[in-house]
Structures are given as C-alpha cells and as structure tokens.
Protein backbone atom coordinates (compact mmCIF):
# COMPACT_ATOMS: atom_id res chain seq x y z
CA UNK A 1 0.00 0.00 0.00
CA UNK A 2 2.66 2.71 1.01
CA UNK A 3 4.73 1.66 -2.09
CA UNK A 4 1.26 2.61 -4.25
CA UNK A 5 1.28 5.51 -2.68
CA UNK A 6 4.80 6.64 -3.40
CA UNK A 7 4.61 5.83 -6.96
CA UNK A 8 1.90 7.66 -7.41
CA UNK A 9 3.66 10.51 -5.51
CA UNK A 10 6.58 9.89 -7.69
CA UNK A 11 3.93 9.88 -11.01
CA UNK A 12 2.66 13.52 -9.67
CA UNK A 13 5.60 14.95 -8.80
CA UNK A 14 7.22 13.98 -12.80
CA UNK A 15 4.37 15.40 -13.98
CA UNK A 16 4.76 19.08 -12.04
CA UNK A 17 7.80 18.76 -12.61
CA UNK A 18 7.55 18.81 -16.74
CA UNK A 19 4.53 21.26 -16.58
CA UNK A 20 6.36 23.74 -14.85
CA UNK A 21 9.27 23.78 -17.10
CA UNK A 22 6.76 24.21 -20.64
CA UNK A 23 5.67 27.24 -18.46
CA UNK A 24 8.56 28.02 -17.81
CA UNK A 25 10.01 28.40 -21.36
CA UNK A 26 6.88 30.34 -22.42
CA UNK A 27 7.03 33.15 -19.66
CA UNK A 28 9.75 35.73 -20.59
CA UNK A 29 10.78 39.29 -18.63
CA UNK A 30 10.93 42.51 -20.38
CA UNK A 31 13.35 44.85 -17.80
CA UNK A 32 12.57 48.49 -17.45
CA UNK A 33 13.37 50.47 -20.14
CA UNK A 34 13.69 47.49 -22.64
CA UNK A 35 11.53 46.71 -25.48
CA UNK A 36 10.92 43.45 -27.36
CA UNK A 37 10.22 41.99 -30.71
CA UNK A 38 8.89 38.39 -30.91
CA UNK A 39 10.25 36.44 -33.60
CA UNK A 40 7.76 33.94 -34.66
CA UNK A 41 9.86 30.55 -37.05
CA UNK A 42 6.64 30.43 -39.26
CA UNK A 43 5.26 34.25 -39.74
CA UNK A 44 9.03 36.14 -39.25
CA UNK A 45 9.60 39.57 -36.88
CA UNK A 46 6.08 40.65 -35.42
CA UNK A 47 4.73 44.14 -35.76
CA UNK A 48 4.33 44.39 -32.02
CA UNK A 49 6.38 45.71 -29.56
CA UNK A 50 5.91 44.36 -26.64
CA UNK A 51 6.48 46.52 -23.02
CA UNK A 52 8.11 45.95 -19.51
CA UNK A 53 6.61 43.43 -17.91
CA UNK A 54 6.08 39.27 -18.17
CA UNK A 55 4.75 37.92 -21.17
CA UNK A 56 3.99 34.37 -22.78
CA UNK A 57 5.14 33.26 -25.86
CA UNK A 58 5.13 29.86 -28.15
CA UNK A 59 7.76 27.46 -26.80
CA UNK A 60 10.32 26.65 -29.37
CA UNK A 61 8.05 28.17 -31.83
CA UNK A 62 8.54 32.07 -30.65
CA UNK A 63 11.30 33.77 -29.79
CA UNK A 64 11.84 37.33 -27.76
CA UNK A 65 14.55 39.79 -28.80
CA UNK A 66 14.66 42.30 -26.32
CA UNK A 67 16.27 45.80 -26.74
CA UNK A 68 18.00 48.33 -24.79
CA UNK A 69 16.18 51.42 -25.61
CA UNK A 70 16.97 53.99 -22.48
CA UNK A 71 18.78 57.14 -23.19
CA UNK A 72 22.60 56.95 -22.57
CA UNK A 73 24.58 60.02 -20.70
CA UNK A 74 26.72 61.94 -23.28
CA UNK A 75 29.73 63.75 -21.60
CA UNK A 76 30.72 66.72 -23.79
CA UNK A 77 33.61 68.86 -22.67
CA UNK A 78 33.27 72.53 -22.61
CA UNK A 79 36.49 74.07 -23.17
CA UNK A 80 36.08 77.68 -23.15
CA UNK A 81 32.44 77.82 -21.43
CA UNK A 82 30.07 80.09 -23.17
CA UNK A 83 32.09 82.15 -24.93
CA UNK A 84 33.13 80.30 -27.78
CA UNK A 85 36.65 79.31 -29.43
CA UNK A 86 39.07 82.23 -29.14
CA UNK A 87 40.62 81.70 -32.72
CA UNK A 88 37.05 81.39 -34.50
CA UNK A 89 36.77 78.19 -35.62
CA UNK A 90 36.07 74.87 -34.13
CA UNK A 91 38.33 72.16 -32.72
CA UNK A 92 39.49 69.56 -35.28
CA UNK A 93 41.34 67.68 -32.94
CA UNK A 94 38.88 65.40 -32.18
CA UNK A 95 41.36 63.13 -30.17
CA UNK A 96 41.39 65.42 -26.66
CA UNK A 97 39.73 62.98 -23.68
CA UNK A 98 36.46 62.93 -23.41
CA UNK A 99 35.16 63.07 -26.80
CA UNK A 100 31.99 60.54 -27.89
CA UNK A 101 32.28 59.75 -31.34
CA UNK A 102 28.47 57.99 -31.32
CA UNK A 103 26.93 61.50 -30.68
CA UNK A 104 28.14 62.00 -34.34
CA UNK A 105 28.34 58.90 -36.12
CA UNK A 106 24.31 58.54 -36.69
CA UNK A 107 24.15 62.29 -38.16
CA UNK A 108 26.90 61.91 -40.58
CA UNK A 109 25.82 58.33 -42.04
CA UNK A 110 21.87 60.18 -42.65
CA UNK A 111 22.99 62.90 -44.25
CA UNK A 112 25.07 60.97 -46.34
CA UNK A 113 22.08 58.45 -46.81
CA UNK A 114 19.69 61.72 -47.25
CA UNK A 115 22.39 62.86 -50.28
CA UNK A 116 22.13 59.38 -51.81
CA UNK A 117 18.52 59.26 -52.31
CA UNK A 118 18.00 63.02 -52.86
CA UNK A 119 20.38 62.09 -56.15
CA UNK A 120 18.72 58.68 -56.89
CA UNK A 121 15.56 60.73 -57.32
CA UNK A 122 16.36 64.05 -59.29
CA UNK A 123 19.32 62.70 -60.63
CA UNK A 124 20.67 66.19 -59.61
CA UNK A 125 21.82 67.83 -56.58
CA UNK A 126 20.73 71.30 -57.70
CA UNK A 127 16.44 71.32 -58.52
CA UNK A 128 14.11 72.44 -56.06
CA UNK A 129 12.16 69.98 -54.63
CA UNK A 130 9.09 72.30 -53.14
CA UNK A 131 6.54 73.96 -55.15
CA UNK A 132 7.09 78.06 -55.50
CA UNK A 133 4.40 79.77 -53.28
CA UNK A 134 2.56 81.24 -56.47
CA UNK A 135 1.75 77.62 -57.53
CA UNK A 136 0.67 76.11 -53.96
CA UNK A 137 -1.74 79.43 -53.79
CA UNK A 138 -3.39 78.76 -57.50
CA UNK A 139 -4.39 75.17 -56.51
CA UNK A 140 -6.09 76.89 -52.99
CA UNK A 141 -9.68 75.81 -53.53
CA UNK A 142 -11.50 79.30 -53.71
C-alpha cells in the first residue's frame, strides 16, 4: 500500500515537474526600459512591440529579442564655457579625452544616406524639390 502511494507521488511529482518547465520556457521578462520583438519561425519579426513586464510566448516556436532602448549620458567637454573658441573656428582635434564619437556617427551616415537618395531621385543635386508659393496658392480651392 505505502509503495502505491509513493509511486503515485513519484507519477505527480514527474508530472509538475515537466509542466512547470513548458511554463517556464513560455514566460519571458521585459526589464525596465527594454523593449521586445517576438520572432515567430513560421510568420518572421512581429509588428508588435511588446512593453516591460512578463509575457507568454510559443515554446520553441517564438522567440523574444529584447532591446536596450533607455537614453545613454553623453559627456561633452566645454572648453572655453560660453564664450566660444578664441581663434574662430572649431576644434578639429577630435582626439582630446572625453570626446563621444556615437553623438556623431548617426548624423553623418543620414545625411550621407539623405544625399544618396535626394540624387537617386532628381538625378541632380541642384532642382528644387518644393513647389514656388505662387503655384501652392493657384491650386487653394476658392
């Protein structure tokens, strides 16, 4: 009788056991100030961004990608304070301590992104791409 009793025990505990680790693996964390993506093995990357918090997914079938999206301290040095550089210009040196290349890098690579497609479409650096105001006041519905 007690041997019944711990097999079934043993039966009850195998099966808690492997039912909490499938809810395990479908319960994932977002931290604060992450986001995440779920990428699904049949549909691709989901439209949905999902917040902080706990979440379910698809065992083996879904996947979370979670991002770092808080804002990051930037230390600029001010050399002179308010008053500006004394010979005019500014510094070119760009090795003194201190300096952040990243706060730089993103502007640089769209502008020269924005210059690439302005040419693709006009094929020219030089036309106007907004209507004069004459024009944009003739189509005004009277």
């Amino acid at each position: 009788m007690a041997a019944k009793v711990f097999e079934s025990i043993g039966k009850l505990g195998l099966g808690l056991a492997v039912a909490g680790g499938v809810v395990n693996s479908a319960l994932y964390n977002v931290d604060a100030g992450h986001r995440a993506v779920i990428f699904d093995r049949f549909r691709g990357v989901q439209d949905v961004v999902v917040g902080e918090g706990t979440h379910f997914l698809i065992p083996w079938v879904q996947k979370p990608i979670i991002f770092d999206c808080r804002s990051r301290p930037r230390n600029i040095p001010v050399i002179t304070g308010s008053k500006g550089e004394p010979w005019g210009g500014e510094r070119r040196d760009w090795g003194f301590p201190g300096f952040d290349p990243s706060c730089w890098v993103w502007r640089w690579a769209l502008k020269q992104r924005a210059e690439d497609i302005a040419y693709q479409l006009s094929r020219s650096r030089n036309i106007t791409y907004l209507p004069s105001g004459q024009s944009v006041l003739l189509q005004l519905p009277q």
